[in-house]
N, C-alpha and C. Protein backbone atom coordinates (compact mmCIF):
# COMPACT_ATOMS: atom_id res chain seq x y z
N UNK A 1 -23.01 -9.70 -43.78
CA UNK A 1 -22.49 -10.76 -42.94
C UNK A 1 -21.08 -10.42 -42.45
N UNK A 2 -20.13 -9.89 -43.47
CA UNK A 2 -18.96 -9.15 -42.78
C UNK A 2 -18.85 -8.48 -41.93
N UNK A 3 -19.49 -7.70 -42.17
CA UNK A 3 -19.73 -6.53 -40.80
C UNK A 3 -20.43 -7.11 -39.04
N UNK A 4 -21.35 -7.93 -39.72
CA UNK A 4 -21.90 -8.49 -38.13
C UNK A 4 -20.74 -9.46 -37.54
N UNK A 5 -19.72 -10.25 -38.52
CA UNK A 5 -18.58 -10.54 -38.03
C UNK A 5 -17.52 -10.09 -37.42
N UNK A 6 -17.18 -9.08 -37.91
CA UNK A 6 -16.04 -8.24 -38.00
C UNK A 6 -16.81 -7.53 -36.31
N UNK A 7 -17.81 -7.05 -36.19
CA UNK A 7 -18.27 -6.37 -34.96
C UNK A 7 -18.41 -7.71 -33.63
N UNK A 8 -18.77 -8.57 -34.18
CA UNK A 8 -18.59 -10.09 -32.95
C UNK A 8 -17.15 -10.03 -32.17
N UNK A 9 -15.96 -10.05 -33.71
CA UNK A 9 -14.53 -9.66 -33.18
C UNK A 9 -14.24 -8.64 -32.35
N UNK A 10 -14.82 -7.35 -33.06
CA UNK A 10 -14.34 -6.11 -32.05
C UNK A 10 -15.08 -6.19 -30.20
N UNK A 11 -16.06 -7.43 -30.32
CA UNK A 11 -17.06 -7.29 -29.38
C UNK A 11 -16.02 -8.25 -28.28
N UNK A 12 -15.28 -9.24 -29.16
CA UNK A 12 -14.81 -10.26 -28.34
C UNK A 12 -13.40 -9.41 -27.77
N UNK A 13 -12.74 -8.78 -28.69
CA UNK A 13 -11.78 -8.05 -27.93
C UNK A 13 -11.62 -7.49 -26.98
N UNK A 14 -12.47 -6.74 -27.26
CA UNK A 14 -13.15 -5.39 -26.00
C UNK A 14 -13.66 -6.41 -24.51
N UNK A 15 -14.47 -7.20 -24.80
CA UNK A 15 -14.69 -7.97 -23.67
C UNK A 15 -13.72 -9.05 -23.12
N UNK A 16 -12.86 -9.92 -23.64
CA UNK A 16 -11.69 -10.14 -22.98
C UNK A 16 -10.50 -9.46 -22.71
N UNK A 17 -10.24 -8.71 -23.22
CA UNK A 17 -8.82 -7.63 -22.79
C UNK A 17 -9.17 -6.51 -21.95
N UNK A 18 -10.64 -5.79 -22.64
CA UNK A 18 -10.90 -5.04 -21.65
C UNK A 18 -11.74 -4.73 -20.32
N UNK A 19 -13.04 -4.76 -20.84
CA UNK A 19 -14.13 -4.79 -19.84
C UNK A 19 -14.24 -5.74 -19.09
N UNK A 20 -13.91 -7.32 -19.67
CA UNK A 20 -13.96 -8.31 -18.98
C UNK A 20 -13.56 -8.19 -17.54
N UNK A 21 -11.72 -7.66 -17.64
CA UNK A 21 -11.10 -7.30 -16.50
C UNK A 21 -11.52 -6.26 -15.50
N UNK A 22 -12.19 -5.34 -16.21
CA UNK A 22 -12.49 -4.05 -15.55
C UNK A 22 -13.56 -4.64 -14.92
N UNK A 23 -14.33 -5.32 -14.89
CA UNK A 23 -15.84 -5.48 -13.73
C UNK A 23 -15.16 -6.57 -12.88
N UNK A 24 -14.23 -7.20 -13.08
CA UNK A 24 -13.53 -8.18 -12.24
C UNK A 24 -12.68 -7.02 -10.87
N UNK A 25 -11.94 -6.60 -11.43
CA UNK A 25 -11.23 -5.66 -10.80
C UNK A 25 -12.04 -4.51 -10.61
N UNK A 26 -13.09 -4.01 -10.77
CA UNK A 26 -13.81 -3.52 -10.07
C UNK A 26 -14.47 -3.14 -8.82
N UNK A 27 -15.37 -4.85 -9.37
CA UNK A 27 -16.06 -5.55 -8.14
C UNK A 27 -15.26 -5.34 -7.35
N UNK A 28 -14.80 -6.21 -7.49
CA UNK A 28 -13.35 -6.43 -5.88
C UNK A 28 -13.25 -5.06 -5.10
N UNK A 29 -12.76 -4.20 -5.92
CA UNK A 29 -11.94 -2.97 -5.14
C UNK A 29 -13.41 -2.41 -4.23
N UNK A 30 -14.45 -2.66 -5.43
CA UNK A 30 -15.94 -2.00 -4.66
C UNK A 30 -16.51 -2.78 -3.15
N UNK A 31 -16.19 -3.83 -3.68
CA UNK A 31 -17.28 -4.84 -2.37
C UNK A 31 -16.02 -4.73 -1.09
N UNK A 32 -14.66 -4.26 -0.93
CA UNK A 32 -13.48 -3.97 -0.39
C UNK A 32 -14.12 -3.11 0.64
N UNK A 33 -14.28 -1.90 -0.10
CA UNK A 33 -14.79 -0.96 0.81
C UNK A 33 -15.45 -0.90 2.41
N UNK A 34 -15.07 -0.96 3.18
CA UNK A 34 -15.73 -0.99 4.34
C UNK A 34 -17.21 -0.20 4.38
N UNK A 35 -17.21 1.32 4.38
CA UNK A 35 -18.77 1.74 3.93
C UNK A 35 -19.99 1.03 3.09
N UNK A 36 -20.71 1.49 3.64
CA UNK A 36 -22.35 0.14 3.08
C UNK A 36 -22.44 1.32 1.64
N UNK A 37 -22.66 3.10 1.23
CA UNK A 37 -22.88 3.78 0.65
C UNK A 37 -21.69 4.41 -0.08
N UNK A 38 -21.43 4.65 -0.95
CA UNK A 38 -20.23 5.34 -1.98
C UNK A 38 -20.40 6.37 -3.01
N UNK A 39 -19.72 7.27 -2.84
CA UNK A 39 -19.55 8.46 -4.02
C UNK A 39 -19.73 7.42 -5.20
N UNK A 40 -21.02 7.90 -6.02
CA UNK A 40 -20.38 6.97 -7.57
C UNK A 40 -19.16 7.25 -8.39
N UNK A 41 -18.46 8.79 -8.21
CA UNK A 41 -16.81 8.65 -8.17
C UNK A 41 -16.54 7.52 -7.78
N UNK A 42 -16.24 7.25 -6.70
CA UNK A 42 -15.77 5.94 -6.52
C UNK A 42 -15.35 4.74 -6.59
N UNK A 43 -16.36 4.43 -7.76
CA UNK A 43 -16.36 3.00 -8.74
C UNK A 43 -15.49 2.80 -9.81
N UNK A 44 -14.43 4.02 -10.01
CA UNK A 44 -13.32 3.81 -10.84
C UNK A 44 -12.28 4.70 -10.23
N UNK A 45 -11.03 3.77 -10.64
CA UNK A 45 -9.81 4.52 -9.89
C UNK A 45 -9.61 5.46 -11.02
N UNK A 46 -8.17 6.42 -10.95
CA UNK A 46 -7.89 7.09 -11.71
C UNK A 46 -7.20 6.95 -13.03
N UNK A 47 -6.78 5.50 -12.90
CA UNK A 47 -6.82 4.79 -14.63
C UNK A 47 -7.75 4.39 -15.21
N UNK A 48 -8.83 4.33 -14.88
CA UNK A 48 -9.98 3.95 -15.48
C UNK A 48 -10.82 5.29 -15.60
N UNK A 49 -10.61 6.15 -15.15
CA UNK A 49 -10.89 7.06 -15.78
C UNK A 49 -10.07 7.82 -16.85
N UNK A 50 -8.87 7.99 -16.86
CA UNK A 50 -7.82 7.96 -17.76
C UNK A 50 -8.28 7.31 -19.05
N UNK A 51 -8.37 5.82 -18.83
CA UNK A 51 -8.34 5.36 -20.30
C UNK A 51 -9.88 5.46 -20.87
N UNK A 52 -10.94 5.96 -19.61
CA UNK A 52 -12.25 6.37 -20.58
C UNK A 52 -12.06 8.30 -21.40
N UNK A 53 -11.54 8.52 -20.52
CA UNK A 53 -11.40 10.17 -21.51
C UNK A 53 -10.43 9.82 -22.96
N UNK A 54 -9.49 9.10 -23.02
CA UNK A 54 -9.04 8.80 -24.37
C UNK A 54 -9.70 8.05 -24.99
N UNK A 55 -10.35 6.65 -24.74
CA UNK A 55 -10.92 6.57 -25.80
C UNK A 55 -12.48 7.16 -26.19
N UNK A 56 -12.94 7.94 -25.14
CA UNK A 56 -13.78 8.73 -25.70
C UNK A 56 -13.13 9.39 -26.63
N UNK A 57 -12.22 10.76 -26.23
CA UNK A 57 -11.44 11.82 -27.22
C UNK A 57 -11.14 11.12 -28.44
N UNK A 58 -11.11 9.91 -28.31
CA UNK A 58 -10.24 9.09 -30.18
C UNK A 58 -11.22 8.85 -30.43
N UNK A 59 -12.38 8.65 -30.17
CA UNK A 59 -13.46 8.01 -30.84
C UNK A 59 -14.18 9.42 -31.10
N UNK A 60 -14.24 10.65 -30.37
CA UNK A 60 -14.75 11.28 -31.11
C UNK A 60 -14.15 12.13 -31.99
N UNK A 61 -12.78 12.22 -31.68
CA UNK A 61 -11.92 12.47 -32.98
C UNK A 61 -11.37 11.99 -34.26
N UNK A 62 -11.63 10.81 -34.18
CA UNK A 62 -11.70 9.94 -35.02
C UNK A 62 -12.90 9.95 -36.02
N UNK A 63 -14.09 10.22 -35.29
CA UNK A 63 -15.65 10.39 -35.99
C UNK A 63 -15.32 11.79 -36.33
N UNK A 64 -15.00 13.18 -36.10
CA UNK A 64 -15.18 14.37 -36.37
C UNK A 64 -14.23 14.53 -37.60
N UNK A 65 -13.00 14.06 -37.68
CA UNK A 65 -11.87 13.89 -38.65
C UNK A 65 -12.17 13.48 -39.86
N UNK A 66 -12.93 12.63 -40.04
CA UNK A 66 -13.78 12.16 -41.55
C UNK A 66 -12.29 11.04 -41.57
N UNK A 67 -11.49 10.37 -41.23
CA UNK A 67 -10.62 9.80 -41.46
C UNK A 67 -11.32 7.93 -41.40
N UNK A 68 -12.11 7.98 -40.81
CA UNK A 68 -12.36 6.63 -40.93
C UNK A 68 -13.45 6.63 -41.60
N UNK A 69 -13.70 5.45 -42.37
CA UNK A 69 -15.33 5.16 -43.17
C UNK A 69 -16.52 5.06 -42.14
N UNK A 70 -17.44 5.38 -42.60
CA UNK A 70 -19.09 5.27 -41.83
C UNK A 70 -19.01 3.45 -41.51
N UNK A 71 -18.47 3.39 -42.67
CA UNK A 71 -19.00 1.34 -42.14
C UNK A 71 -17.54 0.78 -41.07
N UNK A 72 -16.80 1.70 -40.81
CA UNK A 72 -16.05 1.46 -39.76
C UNK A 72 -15.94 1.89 -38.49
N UNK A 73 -16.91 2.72 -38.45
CA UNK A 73 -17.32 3.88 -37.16
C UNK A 73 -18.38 2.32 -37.00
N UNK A 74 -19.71 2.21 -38.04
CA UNK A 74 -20.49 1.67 -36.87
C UNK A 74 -20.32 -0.21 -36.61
N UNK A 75 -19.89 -0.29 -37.75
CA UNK A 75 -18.75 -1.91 -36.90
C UNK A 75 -18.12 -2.01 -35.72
N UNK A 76 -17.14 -0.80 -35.56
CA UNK A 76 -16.53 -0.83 -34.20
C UNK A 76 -17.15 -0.14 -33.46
N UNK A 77 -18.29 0.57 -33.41
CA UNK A 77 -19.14 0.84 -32.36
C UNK A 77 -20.12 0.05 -32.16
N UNK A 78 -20.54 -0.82 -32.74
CA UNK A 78 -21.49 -2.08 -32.41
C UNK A 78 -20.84 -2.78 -31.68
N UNK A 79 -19.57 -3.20 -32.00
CA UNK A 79 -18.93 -4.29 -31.32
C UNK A 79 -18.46 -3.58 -29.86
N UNK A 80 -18.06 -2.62 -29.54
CA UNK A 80 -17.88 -1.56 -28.82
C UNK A 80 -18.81 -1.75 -27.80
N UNK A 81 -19.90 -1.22 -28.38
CA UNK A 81 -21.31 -0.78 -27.53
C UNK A 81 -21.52 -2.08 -26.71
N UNK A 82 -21.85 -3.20 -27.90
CA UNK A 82 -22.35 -4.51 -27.17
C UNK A 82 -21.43 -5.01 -26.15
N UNK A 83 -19.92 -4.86 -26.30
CA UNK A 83 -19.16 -5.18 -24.83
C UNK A 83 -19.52 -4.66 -23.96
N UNK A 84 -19.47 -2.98 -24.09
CA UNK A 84 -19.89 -1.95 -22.51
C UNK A 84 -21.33 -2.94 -22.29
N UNK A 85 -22.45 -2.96 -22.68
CA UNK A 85 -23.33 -3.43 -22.48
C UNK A 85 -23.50 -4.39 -21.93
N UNK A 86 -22.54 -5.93 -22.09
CA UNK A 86 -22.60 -6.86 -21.07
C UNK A 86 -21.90 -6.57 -19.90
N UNK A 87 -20.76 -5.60 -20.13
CA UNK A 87 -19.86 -5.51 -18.40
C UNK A 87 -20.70 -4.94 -17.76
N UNK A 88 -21.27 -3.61 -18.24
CA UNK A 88 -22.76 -3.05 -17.30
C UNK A 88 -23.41 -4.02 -16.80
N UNK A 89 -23.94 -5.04 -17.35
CA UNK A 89 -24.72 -5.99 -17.19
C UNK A 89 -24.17 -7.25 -15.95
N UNK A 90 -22.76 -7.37 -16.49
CA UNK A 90 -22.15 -8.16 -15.29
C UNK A 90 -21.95 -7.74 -13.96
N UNK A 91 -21.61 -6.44 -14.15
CA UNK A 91 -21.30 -5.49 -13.06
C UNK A 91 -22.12 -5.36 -12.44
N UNK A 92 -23.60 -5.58 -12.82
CA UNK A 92 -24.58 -5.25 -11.64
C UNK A 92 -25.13 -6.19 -11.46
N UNK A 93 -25.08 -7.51 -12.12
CA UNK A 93 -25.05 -8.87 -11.46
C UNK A 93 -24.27 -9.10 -10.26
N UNK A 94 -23.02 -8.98 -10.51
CA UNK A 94 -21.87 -8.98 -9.47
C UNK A 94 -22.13 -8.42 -8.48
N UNK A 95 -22.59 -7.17 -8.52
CA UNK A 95 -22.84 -6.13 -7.19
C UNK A 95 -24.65 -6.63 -6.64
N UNK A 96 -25.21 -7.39 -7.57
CA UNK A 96 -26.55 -7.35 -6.82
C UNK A 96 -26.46 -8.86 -6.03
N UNK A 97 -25.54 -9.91 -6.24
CA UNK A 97 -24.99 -11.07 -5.61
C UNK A 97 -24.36 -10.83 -4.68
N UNK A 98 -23.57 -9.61 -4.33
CA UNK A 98 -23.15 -9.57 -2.62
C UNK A 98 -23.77 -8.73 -2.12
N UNK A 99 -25.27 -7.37 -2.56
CA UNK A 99 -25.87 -6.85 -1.80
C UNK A 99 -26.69 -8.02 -1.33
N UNK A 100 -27.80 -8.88 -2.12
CA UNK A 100 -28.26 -10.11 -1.38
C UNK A 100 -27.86 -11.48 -0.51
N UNK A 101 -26.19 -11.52 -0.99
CA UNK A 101 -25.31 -11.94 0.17
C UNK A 101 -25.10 -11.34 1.61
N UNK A 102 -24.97 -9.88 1.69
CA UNK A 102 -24.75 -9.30 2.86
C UNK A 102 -25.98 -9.11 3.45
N UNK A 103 -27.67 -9.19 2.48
CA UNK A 103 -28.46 -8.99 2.99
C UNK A 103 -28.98 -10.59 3.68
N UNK A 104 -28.89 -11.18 3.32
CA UNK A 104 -29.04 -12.99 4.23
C UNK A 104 -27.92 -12.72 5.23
N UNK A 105 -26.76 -12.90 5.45
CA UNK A 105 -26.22 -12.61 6.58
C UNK A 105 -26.40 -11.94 7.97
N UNK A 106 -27.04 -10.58 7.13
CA UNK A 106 -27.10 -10.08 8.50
C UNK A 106 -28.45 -10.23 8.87
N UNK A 107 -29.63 -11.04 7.77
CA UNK A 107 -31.10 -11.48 7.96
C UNK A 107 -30.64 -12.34 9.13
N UNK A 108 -29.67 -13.38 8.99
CA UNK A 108 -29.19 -14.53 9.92
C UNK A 108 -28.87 -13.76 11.33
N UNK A 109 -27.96 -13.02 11.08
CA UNK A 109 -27.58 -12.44 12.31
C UNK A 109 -28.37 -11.71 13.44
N UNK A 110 -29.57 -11.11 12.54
CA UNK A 110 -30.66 -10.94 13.33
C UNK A 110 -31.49 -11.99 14.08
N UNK A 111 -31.98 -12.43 13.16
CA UNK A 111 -32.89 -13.98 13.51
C UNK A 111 -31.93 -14.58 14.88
N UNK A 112 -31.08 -14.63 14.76
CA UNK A 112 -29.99 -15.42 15.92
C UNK A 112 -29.94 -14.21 17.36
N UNK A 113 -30.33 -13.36 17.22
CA UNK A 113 -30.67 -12.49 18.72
C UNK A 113 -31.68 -13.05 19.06
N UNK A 114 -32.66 -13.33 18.11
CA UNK A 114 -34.46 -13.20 19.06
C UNK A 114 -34.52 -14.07 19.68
């Protein structure tokens, strides 16, 4: 029961401080774009790629180091995982709500020639 707690916490962190913001500020910068098609480069600036190569590198240096316990690797990678997992999840909610937004619009905009 500790552990499924303790990983809820790491889950709630990660999703309000981090990811939360990141599909917010994402979206935005993405649906910005004037082009309909995008490099999937694209979908992160160069701090967000920044802070994914470190905490990859700490997390797998951290796991290779033997410095942390097994029941602390997979606590904070549960809680970990399950955040990435809903921002993925939001993120393509978010992005599939203004492809079917832009797709009624310009359904309208057609319909209104004939």
């Amino acid at each position: 029961m500790l552990n499924f707690i303790l990983s809820v916490l790491v889950f709630a962190v990660f999703q309000i401080f981090v990811f939360g913001k990141l599909v917010k500020k994402h979206t935005a910068r993405i649906h910005s774009y004037v082009e309909e098609r995008h490099f999937f480069l694209k979908f992160f600036d160069g701090k967000a790629f920044a802070i994914m190569a470190v905490m990859m590198s700490g997390g797998i240096g951290l796991r290779v180091s033997g410095l942390a316990p097994e029941r602390f690797i997979a606590v904070f990678y549960t809680g970990l995982g399950a955040s990435l997992l809903l921002a993925g999840l939001l993120f393509g909610r978010n992005f599939g709500k203004a492809v079917l937004a832009d797709a009624r619009v310009q359904n309208k905009t057609e319909h209104k020639g004939e």
